[in-house]
Every structure is written in structure tokens, then in C-alpha cells.
N, C-alpha and C. Protein backbone atom coordinates (compact mmCIF):
# COMPACT_ATOMS: atom_id res chain seq x y z
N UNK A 1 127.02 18.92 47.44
CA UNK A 1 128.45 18.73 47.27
C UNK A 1 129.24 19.67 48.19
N UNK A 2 128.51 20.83 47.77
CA UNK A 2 129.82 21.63 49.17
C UNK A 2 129.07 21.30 50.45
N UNK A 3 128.30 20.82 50.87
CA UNK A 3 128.29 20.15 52.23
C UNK A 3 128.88 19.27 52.68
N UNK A 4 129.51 18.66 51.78
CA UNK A 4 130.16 17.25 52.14
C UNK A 4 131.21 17.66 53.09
N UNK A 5 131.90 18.37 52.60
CA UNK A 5 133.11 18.96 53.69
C UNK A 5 132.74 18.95 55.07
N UNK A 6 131.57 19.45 55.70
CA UNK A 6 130.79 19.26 57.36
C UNK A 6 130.89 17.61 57.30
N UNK A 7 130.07 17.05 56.67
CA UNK A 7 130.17 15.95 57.08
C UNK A 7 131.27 14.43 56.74
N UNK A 8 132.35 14.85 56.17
CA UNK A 8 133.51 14.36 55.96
C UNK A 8 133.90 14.96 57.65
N UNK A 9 134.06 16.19 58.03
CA UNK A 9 134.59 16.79 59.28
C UNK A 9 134.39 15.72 60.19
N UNK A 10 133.01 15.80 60.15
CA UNK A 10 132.80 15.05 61.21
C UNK A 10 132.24 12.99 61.58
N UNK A 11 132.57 13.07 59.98
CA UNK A 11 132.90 11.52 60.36
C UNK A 11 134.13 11.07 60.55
N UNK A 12 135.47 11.94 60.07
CA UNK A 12 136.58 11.97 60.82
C UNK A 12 136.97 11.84 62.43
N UNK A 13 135.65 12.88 62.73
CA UNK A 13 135.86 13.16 63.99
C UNK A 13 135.41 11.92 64.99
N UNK A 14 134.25 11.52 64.69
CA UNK A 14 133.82 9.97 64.73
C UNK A 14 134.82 9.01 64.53
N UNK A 15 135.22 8.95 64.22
CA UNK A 15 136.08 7.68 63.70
C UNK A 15 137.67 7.71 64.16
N UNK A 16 138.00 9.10 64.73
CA UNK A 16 139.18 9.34 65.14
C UNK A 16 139.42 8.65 66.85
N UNK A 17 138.24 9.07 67.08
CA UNK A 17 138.11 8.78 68.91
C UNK A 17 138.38 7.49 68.96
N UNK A 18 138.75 6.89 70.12
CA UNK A 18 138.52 5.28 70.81
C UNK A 18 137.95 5.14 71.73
N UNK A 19 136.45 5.52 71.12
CA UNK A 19 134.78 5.14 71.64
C UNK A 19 134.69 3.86 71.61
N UNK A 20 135.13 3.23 72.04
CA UNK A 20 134.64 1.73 72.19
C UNK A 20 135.11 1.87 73.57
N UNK A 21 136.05 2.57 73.71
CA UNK A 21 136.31 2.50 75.64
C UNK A 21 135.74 3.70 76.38
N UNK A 22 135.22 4.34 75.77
CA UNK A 22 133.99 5.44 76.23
C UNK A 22 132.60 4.89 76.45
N UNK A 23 132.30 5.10 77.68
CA UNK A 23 130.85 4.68 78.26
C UNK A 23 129.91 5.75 77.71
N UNK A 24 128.62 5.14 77.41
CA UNK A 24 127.50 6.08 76.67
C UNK A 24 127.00 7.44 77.57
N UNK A 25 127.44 7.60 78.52
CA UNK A 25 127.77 9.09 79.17
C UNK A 25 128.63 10.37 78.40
N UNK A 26 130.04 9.04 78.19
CA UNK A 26 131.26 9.87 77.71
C UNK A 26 130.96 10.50 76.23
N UNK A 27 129.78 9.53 75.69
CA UNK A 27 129.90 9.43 73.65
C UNK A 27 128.77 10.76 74.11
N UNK A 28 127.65 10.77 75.11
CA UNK A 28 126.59 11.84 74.88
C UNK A 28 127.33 13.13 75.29
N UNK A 29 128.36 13.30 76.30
CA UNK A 29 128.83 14.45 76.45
C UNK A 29 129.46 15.07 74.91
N UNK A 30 129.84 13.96 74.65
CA UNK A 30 131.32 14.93 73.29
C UNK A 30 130.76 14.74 72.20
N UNK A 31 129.33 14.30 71.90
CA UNK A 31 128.47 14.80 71.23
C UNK A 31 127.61 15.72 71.50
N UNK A 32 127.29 15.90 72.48
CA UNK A 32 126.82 17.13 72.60
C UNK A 32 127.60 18.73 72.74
N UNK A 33 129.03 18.19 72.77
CA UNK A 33 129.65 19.40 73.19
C UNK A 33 130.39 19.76 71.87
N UNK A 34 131.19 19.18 71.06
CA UNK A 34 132.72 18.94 70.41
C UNK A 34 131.55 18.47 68.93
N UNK A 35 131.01 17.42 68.50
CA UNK A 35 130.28 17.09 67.83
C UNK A 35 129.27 18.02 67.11
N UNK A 36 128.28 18.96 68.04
CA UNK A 36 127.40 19.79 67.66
C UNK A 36 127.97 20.98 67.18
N UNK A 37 129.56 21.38 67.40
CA UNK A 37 129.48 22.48 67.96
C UNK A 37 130.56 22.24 66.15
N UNK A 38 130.54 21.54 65.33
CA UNK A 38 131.13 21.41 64.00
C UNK A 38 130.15 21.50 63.19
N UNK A 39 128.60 21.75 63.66
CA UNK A 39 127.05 22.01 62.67
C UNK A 39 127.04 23.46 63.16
N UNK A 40 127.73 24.45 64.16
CA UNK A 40 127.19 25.83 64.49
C UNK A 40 127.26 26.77 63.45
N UNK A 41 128.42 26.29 63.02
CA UNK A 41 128.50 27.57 61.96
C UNK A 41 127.90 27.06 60.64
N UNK A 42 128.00 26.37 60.19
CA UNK A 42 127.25 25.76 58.82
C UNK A 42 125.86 25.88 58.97
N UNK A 43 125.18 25.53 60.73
CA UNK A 43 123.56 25.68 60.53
C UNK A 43 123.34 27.18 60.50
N UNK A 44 124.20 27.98 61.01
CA UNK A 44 123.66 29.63 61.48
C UNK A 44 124.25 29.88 60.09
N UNK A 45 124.68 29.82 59.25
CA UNK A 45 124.94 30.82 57.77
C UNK A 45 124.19 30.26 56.68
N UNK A 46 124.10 29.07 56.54
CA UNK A 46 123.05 28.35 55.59
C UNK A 46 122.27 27.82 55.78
N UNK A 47 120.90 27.46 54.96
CA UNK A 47 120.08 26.26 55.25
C UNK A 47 120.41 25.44 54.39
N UNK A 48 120.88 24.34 55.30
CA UNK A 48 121.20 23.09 54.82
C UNK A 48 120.10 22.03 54.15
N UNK A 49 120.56 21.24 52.91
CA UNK A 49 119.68 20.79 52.56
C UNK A 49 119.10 19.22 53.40
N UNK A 50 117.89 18.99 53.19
CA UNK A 50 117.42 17.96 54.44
C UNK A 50 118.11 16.95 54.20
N UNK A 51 118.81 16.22 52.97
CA UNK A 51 119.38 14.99 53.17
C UNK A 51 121.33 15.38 53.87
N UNK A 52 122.05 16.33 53.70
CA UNK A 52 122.58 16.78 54.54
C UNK A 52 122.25 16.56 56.42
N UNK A 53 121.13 17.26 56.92
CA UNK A 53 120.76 16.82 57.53
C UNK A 53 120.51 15.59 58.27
N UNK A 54 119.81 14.98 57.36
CA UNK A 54 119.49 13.45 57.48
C UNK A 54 120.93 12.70 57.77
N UNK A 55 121.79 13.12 56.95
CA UNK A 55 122.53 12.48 56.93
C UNK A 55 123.84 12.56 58.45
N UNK A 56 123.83 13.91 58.88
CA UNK A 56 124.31 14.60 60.06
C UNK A 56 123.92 13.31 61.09
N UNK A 57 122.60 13.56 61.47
CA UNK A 57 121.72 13.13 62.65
C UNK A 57 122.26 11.60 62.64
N UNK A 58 122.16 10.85 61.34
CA UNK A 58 122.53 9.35 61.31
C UNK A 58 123.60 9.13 61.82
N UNK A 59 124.81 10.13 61.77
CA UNK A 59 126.37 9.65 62.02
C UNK A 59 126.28 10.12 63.57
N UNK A 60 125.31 11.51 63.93
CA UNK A 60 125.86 11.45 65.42
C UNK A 60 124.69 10.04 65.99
N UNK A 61 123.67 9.55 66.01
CA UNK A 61 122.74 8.42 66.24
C UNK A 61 123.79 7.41 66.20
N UNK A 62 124.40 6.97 65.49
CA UNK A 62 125.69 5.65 64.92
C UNK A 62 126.55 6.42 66.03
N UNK A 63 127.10 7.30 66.23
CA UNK A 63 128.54 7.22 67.16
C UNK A 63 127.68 7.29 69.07
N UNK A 64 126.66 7.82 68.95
CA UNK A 64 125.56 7.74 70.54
C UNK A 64 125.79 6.65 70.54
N UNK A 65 125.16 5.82 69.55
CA UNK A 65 124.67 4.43 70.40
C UNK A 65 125.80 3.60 70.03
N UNK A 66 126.50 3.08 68.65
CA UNK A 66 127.55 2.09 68.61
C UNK A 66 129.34 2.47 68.68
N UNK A 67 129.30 3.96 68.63
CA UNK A 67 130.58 4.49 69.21
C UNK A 67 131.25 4.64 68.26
N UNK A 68 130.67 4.90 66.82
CA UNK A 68 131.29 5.33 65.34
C UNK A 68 130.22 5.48 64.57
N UNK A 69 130.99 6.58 63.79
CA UNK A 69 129.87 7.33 62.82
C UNK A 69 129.65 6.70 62.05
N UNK A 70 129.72 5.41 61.07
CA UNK A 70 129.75 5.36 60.25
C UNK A 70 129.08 3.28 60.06
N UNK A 71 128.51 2.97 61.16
CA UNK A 71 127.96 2.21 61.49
C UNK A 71 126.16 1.95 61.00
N UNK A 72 125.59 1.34 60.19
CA UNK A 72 124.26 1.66 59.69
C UNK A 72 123.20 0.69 60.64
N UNK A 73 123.73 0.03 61.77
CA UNK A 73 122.62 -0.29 62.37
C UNK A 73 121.89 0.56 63.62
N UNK A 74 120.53 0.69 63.73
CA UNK A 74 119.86 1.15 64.24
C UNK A 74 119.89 1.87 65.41
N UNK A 75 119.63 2.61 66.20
CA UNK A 75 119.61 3.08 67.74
C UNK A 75 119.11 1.98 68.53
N UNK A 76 119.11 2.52 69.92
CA UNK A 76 117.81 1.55 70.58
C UNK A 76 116.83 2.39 71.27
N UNK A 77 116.64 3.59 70.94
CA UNK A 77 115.38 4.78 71.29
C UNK A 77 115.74 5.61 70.02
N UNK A 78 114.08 5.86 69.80
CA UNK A 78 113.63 6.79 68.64
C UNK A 78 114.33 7.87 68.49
N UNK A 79 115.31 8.43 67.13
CA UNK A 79 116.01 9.37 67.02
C UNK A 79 115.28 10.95 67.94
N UNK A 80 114.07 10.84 67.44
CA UNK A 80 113.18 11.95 67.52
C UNK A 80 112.75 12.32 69.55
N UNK A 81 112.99 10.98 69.79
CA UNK A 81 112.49 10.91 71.58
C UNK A 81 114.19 11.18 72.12
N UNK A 82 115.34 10.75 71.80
CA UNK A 82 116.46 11.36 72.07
C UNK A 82 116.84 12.75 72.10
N UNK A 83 116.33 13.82 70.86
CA UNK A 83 116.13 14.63 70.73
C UNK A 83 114.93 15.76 71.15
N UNK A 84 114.44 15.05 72.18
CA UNK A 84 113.42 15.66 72.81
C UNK A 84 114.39 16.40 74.22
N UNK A 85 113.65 17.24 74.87
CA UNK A 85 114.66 18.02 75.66
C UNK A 85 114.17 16.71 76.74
N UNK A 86 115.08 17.12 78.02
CA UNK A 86 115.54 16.26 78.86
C UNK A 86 114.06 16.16 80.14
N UNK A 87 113.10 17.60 79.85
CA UNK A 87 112.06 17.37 80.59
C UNK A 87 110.94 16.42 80.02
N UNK A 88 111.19 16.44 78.68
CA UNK A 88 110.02 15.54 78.42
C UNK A 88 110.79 13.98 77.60
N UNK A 89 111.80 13.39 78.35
CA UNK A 89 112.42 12.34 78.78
C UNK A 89 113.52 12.53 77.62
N UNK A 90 113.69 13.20 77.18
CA UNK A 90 115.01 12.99 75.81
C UNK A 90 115.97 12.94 76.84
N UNK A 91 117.37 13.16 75.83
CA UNK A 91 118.68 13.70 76.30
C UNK A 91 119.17 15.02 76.08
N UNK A 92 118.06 15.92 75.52
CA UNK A 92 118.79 17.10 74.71
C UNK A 92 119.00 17.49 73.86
N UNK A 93 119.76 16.64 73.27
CA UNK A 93 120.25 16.89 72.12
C UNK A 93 119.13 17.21 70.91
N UNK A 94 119.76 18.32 69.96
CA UNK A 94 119.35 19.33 69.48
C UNK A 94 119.16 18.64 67.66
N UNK A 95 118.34 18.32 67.45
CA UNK A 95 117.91 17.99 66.01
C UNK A 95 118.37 18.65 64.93
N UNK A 96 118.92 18.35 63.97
CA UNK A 96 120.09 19.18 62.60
C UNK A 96 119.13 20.28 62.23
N UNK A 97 117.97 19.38 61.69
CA UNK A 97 117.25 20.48 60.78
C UNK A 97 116.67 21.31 61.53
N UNK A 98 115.87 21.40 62.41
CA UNK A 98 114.98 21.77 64.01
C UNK A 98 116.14 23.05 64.33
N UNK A 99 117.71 22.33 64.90
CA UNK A 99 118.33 23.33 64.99
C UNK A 99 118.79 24.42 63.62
N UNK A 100 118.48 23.62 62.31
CA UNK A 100 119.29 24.68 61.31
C UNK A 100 117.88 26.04 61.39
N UNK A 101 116.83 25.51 60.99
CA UNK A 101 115.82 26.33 61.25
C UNK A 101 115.83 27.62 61.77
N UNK A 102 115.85 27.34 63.13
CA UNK A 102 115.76 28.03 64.13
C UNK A 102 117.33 29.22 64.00
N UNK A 103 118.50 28.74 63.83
CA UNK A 103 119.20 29.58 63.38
C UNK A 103 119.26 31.06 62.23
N UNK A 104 119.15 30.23 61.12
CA UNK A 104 118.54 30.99 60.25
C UNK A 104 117.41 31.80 60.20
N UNK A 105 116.40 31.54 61.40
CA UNK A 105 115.19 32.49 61.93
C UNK A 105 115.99 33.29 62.56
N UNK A 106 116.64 33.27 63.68
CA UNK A 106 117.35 33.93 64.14
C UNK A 106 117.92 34.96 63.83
N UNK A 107 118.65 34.83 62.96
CA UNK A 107 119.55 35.73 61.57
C UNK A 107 117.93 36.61 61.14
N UNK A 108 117.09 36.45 60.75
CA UNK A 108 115.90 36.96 60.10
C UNK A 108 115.27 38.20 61.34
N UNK A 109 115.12 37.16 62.52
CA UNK A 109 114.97 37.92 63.63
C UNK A 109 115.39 39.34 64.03
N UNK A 110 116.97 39.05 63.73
CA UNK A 110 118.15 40.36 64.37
C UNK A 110 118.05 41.07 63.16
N UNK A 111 117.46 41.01 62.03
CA UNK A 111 117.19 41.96 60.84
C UNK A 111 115.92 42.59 61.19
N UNK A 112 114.92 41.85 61.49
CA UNK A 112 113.69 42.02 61.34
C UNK A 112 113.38 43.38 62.45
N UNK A 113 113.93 43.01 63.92
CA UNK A 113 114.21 43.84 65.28
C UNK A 113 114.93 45.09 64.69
N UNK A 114 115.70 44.96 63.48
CA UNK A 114 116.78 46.08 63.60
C UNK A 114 118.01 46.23 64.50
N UNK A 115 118.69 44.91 65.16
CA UNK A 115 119.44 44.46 66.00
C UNK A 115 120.90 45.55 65.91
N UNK A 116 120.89 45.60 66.80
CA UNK A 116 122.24 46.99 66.64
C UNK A 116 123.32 46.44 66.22
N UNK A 117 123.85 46.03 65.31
CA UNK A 117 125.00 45.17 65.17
C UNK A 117 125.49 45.90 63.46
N UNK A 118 126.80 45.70 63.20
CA UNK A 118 127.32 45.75 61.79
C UNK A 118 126.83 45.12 60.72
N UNK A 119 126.33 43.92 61.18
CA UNK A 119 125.91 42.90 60.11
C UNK A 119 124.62 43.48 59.45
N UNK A 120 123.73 43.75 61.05
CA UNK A 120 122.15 44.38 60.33
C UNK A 120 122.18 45.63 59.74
N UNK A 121 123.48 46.61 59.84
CA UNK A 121 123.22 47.64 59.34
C UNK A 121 123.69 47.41 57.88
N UNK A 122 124.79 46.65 57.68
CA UNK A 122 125.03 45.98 56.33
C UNK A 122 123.98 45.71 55.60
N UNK A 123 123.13 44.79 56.15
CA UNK A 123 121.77 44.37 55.63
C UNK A 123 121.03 45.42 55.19
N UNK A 124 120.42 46.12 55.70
CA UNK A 124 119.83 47.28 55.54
C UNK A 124 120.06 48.54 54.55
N UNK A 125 121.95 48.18 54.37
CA UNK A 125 122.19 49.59 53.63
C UNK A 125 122.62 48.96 52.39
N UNK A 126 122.82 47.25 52.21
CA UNK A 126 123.32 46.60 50.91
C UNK A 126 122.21 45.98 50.30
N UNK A 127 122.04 45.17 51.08
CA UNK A 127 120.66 44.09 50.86
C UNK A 127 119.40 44.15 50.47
N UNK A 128 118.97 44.87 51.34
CA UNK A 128 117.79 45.80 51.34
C UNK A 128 117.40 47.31 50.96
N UNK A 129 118.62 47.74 51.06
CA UNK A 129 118.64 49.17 50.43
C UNK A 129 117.22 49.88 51.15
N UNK A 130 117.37 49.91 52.60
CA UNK A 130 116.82 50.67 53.09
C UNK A 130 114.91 50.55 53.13
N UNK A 131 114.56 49.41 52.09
CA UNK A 131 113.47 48.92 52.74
C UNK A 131 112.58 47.82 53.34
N UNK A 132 111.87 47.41 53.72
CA UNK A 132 111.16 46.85 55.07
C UNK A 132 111.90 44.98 54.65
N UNK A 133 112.28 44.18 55.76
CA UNK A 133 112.36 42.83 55.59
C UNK A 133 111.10 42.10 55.24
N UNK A 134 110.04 42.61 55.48
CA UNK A 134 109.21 41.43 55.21
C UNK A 134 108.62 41.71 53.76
N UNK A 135 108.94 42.69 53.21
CA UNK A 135 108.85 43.51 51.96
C UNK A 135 109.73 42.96 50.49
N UNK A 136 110.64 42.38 51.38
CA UNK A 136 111.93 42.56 50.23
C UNK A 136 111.36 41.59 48.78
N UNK A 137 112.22 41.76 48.05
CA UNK A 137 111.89 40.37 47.54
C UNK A 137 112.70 38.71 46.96
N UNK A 138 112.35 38.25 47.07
CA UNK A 138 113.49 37.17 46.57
C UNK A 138 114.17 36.75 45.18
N UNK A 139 115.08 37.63 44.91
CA UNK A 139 115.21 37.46 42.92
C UNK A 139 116.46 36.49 42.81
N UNK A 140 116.66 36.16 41.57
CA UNK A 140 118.20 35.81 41.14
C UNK A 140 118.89 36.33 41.61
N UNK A 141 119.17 37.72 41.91
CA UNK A 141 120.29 38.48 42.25
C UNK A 141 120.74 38.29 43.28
N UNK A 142 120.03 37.82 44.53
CA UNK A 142 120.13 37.03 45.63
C UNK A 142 121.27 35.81 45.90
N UNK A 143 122.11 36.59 46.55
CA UNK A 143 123.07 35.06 47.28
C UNK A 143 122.06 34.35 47.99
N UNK A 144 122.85 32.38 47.78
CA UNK A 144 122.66 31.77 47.84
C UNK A 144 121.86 32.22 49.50
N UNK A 145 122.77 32.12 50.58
CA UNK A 145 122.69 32.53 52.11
C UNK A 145 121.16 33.51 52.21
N UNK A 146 121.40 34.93 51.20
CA UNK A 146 120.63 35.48 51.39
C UNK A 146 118.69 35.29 51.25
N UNK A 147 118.89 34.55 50.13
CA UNK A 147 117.49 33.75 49.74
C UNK A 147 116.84 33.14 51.06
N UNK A 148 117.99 32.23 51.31
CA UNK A 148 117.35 31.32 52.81
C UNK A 148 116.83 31.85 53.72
N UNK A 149 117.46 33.63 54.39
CA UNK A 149 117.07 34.15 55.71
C UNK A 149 116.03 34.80 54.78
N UNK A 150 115.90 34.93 53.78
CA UNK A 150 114.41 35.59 52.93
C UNK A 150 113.35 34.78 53.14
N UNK A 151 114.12 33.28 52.61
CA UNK A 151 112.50 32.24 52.69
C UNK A 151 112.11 32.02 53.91
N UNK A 152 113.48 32.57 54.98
CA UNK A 152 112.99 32.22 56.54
C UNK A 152 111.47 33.03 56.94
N UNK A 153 111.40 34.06 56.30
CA UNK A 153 110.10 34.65 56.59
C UNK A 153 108.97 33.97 57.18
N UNK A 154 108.73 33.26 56.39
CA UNK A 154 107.58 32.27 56.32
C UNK A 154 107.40 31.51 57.63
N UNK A 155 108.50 31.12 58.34
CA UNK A 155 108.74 30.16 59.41
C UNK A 155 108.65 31.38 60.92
N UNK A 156 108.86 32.51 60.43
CA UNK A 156 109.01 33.70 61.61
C UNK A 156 107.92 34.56 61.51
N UNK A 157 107.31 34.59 60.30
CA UNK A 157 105.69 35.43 60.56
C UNK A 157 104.97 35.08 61.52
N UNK A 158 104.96 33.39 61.68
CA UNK A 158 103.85 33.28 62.75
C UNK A 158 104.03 33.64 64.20
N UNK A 159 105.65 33.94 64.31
CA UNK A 159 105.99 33.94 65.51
C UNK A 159 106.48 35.20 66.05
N UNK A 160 106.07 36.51 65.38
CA UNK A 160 105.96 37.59 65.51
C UNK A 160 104.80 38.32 66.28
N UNK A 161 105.50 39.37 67.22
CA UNK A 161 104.34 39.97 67.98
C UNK A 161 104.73 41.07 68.40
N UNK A 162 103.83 42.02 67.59
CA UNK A 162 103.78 43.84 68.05
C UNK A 162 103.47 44.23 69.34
N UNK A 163 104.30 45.10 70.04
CA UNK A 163 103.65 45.81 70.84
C UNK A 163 103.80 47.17 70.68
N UNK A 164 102.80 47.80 70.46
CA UNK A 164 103.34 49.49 69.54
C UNK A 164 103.32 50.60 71.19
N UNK A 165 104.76 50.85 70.96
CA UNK A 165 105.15 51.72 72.00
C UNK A 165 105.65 52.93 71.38
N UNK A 166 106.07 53.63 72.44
CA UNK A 166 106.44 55.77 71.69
C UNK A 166 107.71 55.21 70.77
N UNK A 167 108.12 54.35 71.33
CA UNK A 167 109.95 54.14 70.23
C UNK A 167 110.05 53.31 69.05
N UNK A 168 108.86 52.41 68.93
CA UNK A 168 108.73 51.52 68.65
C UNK A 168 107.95 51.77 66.88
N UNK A 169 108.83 51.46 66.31
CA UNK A 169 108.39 51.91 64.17
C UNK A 169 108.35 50.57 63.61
N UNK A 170 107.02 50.79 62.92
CA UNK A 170 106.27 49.35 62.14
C UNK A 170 105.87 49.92 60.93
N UNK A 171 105.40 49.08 60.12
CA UNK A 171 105.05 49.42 58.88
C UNK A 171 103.40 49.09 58.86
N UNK A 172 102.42 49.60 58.84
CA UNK A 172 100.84 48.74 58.87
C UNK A 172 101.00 48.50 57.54
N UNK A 173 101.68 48.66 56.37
CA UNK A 173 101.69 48.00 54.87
C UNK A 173 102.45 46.50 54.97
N UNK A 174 103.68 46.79 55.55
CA UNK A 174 104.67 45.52 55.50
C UNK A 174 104.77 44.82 56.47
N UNK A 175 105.07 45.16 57.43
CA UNK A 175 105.32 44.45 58.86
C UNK A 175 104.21 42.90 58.97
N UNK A 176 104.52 42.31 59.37
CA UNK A 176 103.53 40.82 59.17
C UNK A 176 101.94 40.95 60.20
N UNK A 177 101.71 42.35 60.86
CA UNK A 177 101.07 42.51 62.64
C UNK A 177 99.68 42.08 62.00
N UNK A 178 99.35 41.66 61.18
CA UNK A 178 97.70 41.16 60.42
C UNK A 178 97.66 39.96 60.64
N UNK A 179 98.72 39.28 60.50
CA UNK A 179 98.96 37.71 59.83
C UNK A 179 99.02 36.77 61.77
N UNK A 180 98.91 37.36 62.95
CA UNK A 180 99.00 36.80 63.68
C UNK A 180 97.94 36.58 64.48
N UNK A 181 96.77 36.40 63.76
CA UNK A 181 95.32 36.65 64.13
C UNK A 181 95.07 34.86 64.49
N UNK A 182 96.05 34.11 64.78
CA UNK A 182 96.08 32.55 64.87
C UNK A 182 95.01 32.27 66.27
């Protein structure tokens, strides 16, 4: 329910244009530019739930190919091969959930690094109260937001990699440096 608001946004936004006199150049630019850029902040603070998602990808797929969001017949190339990057024949364009993911790792990331910023030291001195991210744990007490870059763990362990230098502080109890034996 409170997602609806993103995607009310942007079937407005769909439906406002006069894409029917826009060539499928014009609909992939201002979806990729103006379109995506109304999922940035909703994918980088929450994880969105997948029919959210699902539902995202359908309205920008409906305004790509028939020039409105809100159209239920089909593409004419596989959502998933559109969304492939442009070297391995897509167009680019960046997948809801694929991109919410990766955001929210992100966020996990600049905690995990100790990223010099206000936010991570927030983290550290509210959130965490000073001990290890991969440590913490996930309770009730947990905002909604906060749970998600918690459960992000799971998706960023595998993609973690130590290199132990003179500056460089790890935990051999907490830190994930066991778990990448893939």
C-alpha cells in the first residue's frame, strides 16, 4: 500500500506524455532517463516488495513498446533480453528488482567499508551501537528500512573480499573472510 504512491507517480507520468508521436528511440531515452530516475530513491532506501516490482517493470515494458503505461498487451522482445546491458544485445535498461538489490547492497556496503560519511557514522553510533555489521542482529526493534540493509547481508557475503593490510581492521569472529572459500 505505501508503494502505490511510486507507482501511481509513474503511471501518471506514462500517461501524461503524447507517446504516440514519440518514436521508440524517444520512449527508450525518457525511460531510461526521467522514468528510472522516479524508482532511485524508493529502490536505494527500501526493498521493495517483488510484486511492486513486477508491477514497475510492466508499466515501463507497456510505455517502451505501446507508448502508455497502462496497456496489458505484450512486448515484442523478452522483458529480461531488453534488460540485458547493451553488450550482450539488450538496451540497458536496468531491471526493478536486480536494480533494488543492488542498491540496498550498496547501503550495506558503505556500512560494512566504514564509508566516511554522516550516515555510516550514524549507523554505527545508533544502530549498531558500536558493534560489527555482519554481527548485528535482526529484532523487532528494527525499522522497517533497517531490517532490509540487515537481510542485505546475505546477498553481499558472497561478494566480499579481504585484503589484510597495516590500516586495514577485521574481525576473524565476525567479518564474513571464511565464507568466501567459493
Amino acid at each position: 500500500m505505501e508503494c502505490k504512491v511510486m507507482v501511481d507517480k509513474l503511471m501518471r507520468r506514462t500517461n501524461s506524455w503524447l507517446s504516440n508521436s514519440l518514436s521508440f528511440g524517444g520512449r527508450l531515452h525518457l525511460l531510461a532517463s526521467v522514468l528510472f530516475s522516479i524508482q532511485v530513491f524508493w529502490c536505494s532506501t527500501f526493498l521493495l516488495p517483488v510484486a511492486i516490482t513486477k508491477e514497475y517493470d510492466r508499466i515501463l515494458r507497456s510505455f517502451l513498446w505501446r507508448g502508455v503505461g497502462s496497456s496489458k498487451k505484450g512486448g515484442k522482445v523478452a522483458w529480461s533480453i531488453v534488460c540485458s546491458s547493451k553488450d550482450e544485445g539488450g538496451l540497458g535498461i536496468k531491471d526493478t528488482r536486480s536494480w533494488n538489490l543492488a542498491a540496498i547492497m550498496k547501503i550495506g556496503w558503505d556500512i560494512c567499508r566504514r564509508k566516511a560519511s554522516e550516515w555510516t557514522d550514524w549507523c554505527y553510533a545508533v544502530l549498531l551501537k558500536n558493534k560489527y555489521f555482519w554481527a548485528a542482529p535482526v529484532t523487532g526493534a528494527c525499522s522497517w528500512s533497517w531490517r532490509n540493509i540487515l537481510q542485505s547481508r546475505k546477498f553481499l557475503y558472497h561478494k566480499v573480499l579481504y585484503e589484510v593490510k597495516d590500516e586495514n581492521s577485521f574481525s576473524l569472529w565476525f567479518d564474513p573472510w571464511y565464507l568466501s572459500m567459493e
